[in-house]
N, C-alpha and C. Protein backbone atom coordinates (compact mmCIF):
# COMPACT_ATOMS: atom_id res chain seq x y z
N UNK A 1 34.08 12.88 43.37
CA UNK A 1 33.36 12.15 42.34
C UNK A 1 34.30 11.09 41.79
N UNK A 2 33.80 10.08 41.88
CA UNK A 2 34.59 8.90 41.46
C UNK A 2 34.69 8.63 39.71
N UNK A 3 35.66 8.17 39.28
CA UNK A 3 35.85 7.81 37.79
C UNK A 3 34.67 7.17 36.92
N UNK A 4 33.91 6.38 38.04
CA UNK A 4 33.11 5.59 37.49
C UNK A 4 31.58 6.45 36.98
N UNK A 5 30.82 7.59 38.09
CA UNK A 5 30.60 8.57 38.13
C UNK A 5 30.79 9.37 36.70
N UNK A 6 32.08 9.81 37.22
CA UNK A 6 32.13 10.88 35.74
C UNK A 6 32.09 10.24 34.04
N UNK A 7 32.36 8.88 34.11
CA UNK A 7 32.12 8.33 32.89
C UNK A 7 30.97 8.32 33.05
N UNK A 8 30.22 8.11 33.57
CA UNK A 8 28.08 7.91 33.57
C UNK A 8 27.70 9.33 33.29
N UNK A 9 28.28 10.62 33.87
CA UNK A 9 28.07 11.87 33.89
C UNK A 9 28.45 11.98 32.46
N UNK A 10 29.30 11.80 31.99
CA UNK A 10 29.98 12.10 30.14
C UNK A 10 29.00 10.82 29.68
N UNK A 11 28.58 9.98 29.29
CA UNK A 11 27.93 9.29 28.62
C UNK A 11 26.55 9.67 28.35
N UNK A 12 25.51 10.09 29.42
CA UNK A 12 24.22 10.84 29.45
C UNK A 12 24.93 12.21 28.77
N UNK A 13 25.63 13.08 28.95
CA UNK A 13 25.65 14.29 28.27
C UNK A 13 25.66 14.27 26.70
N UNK A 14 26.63 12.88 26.32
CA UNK A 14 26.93 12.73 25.03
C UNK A 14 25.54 12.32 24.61
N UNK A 15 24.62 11.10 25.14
CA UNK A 15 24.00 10.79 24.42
C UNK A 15 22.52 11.96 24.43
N UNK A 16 22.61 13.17 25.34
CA UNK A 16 21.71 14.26 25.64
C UNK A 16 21.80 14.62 24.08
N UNK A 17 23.25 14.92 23.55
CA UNK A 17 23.85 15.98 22.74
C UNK A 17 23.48 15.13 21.12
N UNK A 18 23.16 13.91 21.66
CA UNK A 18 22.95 13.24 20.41
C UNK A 18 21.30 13.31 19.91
N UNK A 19 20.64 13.11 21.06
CA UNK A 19 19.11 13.27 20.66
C UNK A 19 18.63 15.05 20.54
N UNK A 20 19.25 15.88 21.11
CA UNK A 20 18.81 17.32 21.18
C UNK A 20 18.89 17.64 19.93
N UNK A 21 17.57 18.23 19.45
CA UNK A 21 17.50 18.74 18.42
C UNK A 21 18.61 19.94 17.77
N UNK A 22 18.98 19.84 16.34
CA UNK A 22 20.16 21.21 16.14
C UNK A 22 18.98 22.29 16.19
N UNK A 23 20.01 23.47 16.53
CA UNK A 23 18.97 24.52 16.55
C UNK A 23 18.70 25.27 15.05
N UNK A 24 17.57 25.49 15.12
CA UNK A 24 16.83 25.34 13.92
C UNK A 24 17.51 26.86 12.65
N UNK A 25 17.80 27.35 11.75
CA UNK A 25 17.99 28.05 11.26
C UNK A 25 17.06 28.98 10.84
N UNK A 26 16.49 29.83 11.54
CA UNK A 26 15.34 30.89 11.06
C UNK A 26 15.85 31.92 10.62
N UNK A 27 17.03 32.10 10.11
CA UNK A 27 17.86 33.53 9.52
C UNK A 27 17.39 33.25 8.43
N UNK A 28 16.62 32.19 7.61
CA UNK A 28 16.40 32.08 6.60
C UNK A 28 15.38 31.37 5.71
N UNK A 29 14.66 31.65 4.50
CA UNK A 29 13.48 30.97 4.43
C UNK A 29 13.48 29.55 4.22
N UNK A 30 14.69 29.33 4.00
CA UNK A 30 14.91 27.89 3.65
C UNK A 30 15.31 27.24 4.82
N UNK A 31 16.07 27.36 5.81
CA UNK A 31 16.16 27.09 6.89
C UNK A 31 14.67 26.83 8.23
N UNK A 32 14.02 28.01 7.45
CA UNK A 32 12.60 28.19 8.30
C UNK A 32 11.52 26.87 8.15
N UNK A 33 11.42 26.62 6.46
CA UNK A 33 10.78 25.78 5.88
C UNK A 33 10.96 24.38 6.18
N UNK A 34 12.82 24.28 6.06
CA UNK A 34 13.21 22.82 6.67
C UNK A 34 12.72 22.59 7.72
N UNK A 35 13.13 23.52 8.96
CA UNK A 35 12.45 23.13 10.15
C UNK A 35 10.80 22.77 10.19
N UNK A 36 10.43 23.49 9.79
CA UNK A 36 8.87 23.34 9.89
C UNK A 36 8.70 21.82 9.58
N UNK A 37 8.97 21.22 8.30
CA UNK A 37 8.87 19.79 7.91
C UNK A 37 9.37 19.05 8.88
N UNK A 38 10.79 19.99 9.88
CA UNK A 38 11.69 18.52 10.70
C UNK A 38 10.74 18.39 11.70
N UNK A 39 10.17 19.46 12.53
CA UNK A 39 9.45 19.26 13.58
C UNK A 39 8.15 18.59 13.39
N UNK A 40 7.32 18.57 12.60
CA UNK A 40 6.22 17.58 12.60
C UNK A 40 6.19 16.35 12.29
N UNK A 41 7.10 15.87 11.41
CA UNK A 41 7.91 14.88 11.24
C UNK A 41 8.52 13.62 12.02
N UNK A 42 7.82 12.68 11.90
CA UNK A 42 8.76 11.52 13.13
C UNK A 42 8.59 10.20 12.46
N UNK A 43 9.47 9.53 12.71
CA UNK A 43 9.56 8.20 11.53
C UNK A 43 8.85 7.10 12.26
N UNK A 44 9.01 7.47 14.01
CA UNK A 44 8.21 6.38 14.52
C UNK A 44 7.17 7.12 15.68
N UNK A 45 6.35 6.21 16.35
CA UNK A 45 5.29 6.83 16.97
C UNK A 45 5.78 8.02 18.14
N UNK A 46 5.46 8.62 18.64
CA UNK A 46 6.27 9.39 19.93
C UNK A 46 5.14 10.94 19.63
N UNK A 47 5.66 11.79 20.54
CA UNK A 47 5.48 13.33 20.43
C UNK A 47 6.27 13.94 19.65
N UNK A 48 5.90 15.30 19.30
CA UNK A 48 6.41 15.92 19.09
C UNK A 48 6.95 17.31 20.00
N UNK A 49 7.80 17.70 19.78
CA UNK A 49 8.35 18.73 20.03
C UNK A 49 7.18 20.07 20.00
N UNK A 50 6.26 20.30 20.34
CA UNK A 50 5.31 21.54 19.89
C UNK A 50 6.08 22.85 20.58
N UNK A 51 7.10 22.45 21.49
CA UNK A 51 7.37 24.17 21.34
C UNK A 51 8.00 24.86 20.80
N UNK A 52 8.72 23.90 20.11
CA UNK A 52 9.80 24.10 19.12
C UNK A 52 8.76 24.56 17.49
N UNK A 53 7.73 24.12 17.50
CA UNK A 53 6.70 23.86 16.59
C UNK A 53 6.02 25.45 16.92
N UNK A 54 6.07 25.81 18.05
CA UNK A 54 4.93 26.94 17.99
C UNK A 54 5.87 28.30 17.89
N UNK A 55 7.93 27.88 18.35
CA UNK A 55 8.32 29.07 18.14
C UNK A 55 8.18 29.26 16.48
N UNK A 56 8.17 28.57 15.19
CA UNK A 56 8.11 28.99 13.93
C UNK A 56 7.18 30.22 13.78
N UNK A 57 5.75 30.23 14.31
CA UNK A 57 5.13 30.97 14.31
C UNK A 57 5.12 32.56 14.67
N UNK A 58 4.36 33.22 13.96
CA UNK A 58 3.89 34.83 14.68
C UNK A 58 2.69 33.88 15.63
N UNK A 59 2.76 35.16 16.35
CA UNK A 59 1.66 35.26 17.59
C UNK A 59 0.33 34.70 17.18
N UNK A 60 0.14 35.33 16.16
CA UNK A 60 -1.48 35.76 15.65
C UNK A 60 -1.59 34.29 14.22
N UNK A 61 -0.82 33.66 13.82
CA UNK A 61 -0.23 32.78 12.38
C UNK A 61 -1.68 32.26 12.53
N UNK A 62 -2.20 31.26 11.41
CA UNK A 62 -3.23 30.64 10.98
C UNK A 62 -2.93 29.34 10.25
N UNK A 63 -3.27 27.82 10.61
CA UNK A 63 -2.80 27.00 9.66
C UNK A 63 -4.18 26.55 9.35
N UNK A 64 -4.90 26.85 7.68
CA UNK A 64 -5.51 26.30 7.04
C UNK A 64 -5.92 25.56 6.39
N UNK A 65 -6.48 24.62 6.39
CA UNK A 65 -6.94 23.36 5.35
C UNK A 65 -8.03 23.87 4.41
N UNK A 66 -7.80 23.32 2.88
CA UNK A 66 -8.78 23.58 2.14
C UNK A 66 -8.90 21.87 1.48
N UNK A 67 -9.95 21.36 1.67
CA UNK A 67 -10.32 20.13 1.12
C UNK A 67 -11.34 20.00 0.48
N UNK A 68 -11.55 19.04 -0.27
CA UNK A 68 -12.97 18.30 -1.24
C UNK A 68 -14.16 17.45 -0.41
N UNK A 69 -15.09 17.86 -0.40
CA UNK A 69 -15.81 16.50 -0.12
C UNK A 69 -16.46 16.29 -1.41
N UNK A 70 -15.95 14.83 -1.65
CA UNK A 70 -16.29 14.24 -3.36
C UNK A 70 -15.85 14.94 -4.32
N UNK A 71 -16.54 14.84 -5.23
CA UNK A 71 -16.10 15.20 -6.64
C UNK A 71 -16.86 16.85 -6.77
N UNK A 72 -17.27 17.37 -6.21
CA UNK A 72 -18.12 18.70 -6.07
C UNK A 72 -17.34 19.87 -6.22
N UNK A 73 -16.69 20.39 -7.18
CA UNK A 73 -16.08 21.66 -6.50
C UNK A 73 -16.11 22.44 -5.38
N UNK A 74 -17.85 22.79 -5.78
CA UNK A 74 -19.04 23.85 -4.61
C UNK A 74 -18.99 23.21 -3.18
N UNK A 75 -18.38 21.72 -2.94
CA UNK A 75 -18.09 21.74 -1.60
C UNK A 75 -16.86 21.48 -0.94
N UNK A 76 -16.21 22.48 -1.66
CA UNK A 76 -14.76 22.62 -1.03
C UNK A 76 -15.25 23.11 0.86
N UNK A 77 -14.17 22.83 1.45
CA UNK A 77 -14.22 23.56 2.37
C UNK A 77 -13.11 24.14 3.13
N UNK A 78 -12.95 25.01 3.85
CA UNK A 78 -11.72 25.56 4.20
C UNK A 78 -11.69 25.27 6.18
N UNK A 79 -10.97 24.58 6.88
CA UNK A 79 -10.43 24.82 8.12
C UNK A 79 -9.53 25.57 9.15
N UNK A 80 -10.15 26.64 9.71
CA UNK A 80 -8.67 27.32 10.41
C UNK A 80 -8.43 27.26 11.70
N UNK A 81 -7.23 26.90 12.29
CA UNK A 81 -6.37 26.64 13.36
C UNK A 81 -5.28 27.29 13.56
N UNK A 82 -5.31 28.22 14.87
CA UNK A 82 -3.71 28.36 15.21
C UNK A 82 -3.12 27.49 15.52
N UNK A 83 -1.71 27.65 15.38
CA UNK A 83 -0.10 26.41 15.97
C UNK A 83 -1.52 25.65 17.25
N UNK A 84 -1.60 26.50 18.37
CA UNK A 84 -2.07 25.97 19.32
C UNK A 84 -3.52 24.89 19.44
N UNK A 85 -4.08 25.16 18.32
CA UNK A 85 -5.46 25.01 18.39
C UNK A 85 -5.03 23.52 17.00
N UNK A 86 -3.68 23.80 16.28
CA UNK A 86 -3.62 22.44 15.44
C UNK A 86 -2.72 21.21 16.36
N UNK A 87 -2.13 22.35 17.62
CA UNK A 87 -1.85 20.85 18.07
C UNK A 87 -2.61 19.62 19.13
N UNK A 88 -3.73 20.45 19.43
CA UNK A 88 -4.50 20.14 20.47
C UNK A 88 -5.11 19.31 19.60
N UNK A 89 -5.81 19.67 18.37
CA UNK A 89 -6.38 18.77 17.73
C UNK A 89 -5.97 17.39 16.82
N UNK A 90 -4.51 17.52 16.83
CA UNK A 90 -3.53 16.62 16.14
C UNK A 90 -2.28 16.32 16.96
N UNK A 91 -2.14 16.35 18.10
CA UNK A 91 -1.14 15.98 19.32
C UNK A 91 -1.02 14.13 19.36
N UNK A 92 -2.67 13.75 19.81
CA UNK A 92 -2.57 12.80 20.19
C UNK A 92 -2.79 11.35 18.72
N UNK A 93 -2.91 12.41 17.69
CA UNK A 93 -3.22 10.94 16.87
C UNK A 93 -1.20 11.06 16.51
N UNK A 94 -0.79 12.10 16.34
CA UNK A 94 0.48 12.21 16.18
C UNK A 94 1.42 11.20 16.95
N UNK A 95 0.90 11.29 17.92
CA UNK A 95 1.82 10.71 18.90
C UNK A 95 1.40 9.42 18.86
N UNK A 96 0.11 9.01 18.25
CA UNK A 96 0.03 7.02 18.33
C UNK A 96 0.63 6.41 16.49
N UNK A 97 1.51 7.49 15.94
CA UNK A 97 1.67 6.77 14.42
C UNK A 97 3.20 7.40 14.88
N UNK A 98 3.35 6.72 13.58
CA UNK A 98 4.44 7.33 12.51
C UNK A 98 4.37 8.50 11.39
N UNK A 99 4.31 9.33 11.23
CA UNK A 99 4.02 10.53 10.12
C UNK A 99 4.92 11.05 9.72
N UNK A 100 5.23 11.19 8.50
CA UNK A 100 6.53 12.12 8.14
C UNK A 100 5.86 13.07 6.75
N UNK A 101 6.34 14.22 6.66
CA UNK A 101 6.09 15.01 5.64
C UNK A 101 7.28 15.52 5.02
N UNK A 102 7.33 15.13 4.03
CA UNK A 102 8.73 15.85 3.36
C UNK A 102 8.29 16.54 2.15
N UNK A 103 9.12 17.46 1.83
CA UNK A 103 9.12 18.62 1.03
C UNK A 103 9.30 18.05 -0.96
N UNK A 104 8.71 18.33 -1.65
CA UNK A 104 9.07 17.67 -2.88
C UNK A 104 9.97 18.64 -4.18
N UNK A 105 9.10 19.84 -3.66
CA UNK A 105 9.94 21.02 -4.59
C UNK A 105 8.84 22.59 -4.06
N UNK A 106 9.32 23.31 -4.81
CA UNK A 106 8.93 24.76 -3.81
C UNK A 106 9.38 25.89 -5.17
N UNK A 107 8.81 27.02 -4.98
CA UNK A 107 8.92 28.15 -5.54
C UNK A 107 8.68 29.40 -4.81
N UNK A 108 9.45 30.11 -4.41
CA UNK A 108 9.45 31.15 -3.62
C UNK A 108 9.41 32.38 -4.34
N UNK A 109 8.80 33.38 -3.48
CA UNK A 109 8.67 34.72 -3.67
C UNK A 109 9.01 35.28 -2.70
N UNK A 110 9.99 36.42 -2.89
CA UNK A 110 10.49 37.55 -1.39
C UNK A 110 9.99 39.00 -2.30
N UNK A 111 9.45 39.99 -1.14
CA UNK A 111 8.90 41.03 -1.78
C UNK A 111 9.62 41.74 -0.19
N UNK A 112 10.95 42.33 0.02
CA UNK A 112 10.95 42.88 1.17
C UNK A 112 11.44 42.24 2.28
N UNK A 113 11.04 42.46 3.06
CA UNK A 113 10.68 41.18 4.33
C UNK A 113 9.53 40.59 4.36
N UNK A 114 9.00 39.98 3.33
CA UNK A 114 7.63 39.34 3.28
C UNK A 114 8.39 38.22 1.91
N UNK A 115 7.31 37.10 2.51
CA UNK A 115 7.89 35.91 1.74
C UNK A 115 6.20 35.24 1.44
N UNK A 116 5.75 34.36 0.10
CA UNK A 116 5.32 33.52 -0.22
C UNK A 116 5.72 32.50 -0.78
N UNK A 117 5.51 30.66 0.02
CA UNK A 117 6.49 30.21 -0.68
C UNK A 117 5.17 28.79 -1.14
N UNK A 118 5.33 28.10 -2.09
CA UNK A 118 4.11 27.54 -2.45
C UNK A 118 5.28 25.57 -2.42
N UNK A 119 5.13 25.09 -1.71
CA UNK A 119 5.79 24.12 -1.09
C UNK A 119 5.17 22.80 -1.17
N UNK A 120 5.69 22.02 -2.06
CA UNK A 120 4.65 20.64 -2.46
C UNK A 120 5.64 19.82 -1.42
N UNK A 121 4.43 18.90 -0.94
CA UNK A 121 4.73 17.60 -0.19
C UNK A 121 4.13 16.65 -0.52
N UNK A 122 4.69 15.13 0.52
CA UNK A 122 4.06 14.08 0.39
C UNK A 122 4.25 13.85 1.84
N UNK A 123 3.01 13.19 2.58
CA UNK A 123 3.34 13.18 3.71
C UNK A 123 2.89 11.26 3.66
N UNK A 124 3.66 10.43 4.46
CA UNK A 124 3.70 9.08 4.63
C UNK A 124 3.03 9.08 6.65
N UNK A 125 2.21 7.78 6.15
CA UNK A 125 2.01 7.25 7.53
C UNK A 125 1.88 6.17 8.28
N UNK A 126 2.99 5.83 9.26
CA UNK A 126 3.33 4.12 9.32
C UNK A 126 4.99 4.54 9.37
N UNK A 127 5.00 3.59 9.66
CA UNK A 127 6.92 3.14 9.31
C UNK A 127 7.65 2.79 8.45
N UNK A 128 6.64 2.22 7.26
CA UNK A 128 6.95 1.68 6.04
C UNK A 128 7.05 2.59 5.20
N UNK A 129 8.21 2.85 4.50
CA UNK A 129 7.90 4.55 3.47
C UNK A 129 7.07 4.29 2.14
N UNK A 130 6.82 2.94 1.94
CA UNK A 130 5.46 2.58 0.93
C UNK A 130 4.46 3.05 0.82
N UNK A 131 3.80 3.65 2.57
CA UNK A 131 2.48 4.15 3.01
C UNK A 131 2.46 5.32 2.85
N UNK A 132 2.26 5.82 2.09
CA UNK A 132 2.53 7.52 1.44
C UNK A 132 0.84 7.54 1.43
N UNK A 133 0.51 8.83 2.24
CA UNK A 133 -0.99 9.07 2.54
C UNK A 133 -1.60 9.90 1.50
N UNK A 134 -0.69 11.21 1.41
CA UNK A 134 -1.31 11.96 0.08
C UNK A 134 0.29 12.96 -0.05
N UNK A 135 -0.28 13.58 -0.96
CA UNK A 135 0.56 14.54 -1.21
C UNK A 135 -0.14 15.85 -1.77
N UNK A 136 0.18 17.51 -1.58
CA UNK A 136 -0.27 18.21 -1.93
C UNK A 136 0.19 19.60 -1.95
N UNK A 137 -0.15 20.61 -1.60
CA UNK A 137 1.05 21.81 -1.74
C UNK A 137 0.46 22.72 -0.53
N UNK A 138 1.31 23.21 0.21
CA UNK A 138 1.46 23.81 1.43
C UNK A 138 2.04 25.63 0.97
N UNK A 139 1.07 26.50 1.42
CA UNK A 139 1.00 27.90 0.71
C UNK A 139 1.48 28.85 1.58
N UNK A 140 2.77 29.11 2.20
CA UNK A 140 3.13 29.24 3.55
C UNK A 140 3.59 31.16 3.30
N UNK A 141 3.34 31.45 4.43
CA UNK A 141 3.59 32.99 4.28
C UNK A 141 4.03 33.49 5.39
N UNK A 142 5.89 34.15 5.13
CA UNK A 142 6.37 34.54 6.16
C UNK A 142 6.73 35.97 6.31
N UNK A 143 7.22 36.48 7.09
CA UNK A 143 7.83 38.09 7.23
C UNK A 143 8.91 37.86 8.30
N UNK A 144 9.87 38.56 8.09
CA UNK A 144 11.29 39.05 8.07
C UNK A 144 11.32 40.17 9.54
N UNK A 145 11.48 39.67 10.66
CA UNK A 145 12.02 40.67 11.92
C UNK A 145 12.42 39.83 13.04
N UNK A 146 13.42 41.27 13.00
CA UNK A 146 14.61 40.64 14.27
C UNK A 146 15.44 40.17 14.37
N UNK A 147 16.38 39.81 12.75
CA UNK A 147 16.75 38.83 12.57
C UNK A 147 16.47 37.40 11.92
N UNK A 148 15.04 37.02 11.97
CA UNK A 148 14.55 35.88 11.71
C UNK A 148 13.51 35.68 11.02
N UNK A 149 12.96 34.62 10.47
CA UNK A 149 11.83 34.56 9.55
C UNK A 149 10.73 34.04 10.43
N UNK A 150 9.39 34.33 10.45
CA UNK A 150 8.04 34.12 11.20
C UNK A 150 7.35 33.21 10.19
N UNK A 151 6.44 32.06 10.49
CA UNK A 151 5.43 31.90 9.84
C UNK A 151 3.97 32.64 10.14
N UNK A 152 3.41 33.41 8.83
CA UNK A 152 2.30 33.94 9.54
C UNK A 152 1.11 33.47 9.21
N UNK A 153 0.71 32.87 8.30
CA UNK A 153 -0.23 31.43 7.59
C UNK A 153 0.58 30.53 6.66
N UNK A 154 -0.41 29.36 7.27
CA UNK A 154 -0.03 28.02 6.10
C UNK A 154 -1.60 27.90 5.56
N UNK A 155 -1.32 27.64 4.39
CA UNK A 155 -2.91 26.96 3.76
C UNK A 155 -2.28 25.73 3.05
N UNK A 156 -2.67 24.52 3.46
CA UNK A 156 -2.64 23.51 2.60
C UNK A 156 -4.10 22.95 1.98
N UNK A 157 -3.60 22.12 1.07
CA UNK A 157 -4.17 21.61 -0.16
C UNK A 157 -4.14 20.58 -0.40
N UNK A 158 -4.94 18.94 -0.47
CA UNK A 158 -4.20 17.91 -0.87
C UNK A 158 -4.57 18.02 -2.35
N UNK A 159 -3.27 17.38 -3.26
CA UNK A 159 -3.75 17.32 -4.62
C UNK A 159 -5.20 16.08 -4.40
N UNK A 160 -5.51 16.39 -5.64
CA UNK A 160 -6.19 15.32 -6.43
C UNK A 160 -6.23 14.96 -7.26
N UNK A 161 -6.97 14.69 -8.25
CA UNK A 161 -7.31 14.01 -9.86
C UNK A 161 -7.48 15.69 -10.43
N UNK A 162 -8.09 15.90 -9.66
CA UNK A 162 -8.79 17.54 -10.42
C UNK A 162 -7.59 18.45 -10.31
N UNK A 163 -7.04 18.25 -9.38
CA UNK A 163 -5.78 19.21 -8.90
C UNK A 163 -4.41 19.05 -8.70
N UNK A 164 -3.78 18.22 -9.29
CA UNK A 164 -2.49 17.87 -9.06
C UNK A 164 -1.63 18.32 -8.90
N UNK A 165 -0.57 17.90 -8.72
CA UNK A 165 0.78 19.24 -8.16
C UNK A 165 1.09 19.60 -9.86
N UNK A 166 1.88 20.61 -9.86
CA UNK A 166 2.16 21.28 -10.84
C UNK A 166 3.38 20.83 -11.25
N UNK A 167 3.98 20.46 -12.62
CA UNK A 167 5.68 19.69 -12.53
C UNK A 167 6.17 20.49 -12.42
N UNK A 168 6.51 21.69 -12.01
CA UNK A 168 7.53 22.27 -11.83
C UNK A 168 8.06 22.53 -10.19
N UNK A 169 6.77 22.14 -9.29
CA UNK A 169 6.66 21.83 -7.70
C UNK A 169 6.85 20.56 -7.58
N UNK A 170 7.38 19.75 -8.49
CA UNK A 170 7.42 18.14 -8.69
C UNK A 170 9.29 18.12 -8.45
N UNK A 171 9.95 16.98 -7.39
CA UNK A 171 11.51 16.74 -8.36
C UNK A 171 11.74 16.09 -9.44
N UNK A 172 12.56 16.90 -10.43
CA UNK A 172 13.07 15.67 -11.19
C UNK A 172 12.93 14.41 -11.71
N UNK A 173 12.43 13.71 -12.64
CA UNK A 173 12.40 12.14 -12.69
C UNK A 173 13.61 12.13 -13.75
């Protein structure tokens, strides 16, 4: 193998080592949570990572939507999807934007190896971080085996007028 070779061989490895995701920290709920936000998350258009996305999960997990149509209470409605069944349905608009969701503040509960953690976001869409789509609170529920933390449902929520985040799920001003 020639010099020229092994510098091309070390340059692809380095720049492998630069795009490969770190491996994610599930020893912990905070570690669990970060990831969850890093993996759906992308500043510009592309895929995502879904298998990295579907190891967060238990087998059996549920990600729920509860939304408004109009001003009606009585027609709330609720959506449920596994990992698999939310990425099939959100793969491909994912992959023609920009979307990022970041975390705003959180309050956790551990009872055991069982966790509830009630997790406000704002999620932006576009490239411009001006384009902030909504924001709302993400109701995530994990359990503790093996070593590692599972997600076993998410229910999100977008705030509204009627429902706003709570200041204490708010950062700082």
């Amino acid at each position: 193998m020639g010099l020229a070779t092994l510098f091309a061989h070390a340059a692809l490895l380095a720049a492998s080592a630069q795009t490969a995701p770190a491996s994610p920290d599930l020893t912990t709920i905070d570690g669990t949570i970060k990831e969850l936000y890093a993996v759906i998350s992308r500043p510009t258009p592309g895929p995502r990572d879904w298998d990295r996305f579907k190891n967060l999960f238990d087998p059996h997990a549920r990600i729920v939507v509860n939304g408004m149509s109009g001003q009606d209470p009585s027609k709330s409605y609720f959506g449920s999807l596994s990992p698999e069944e939310y990425k099939t349905q959100n793969a491909s608009v994912l992959e023609r934007t920009a979307f990022t969701e970041r975390e705003l503040g959180r309050e956790t509960t551990v009872f055991g190896e069982v966790a509830q953690v009630a997790s406000s976001y704002e999620t932006t869409i576009g490239e411009a971080p001006s384009q902030r789509f909504q924001r709302g609170i993400n109701f995530i529920q994990l359990y503790y085996k093996g070593g590692r933390w599972y997600i076993l449902s998410i229910l999100y929520r977008p705030a509204d007028a009627q429902n706003p985040i709570p200041a204490r799920l708010l950062p700082p001003r």
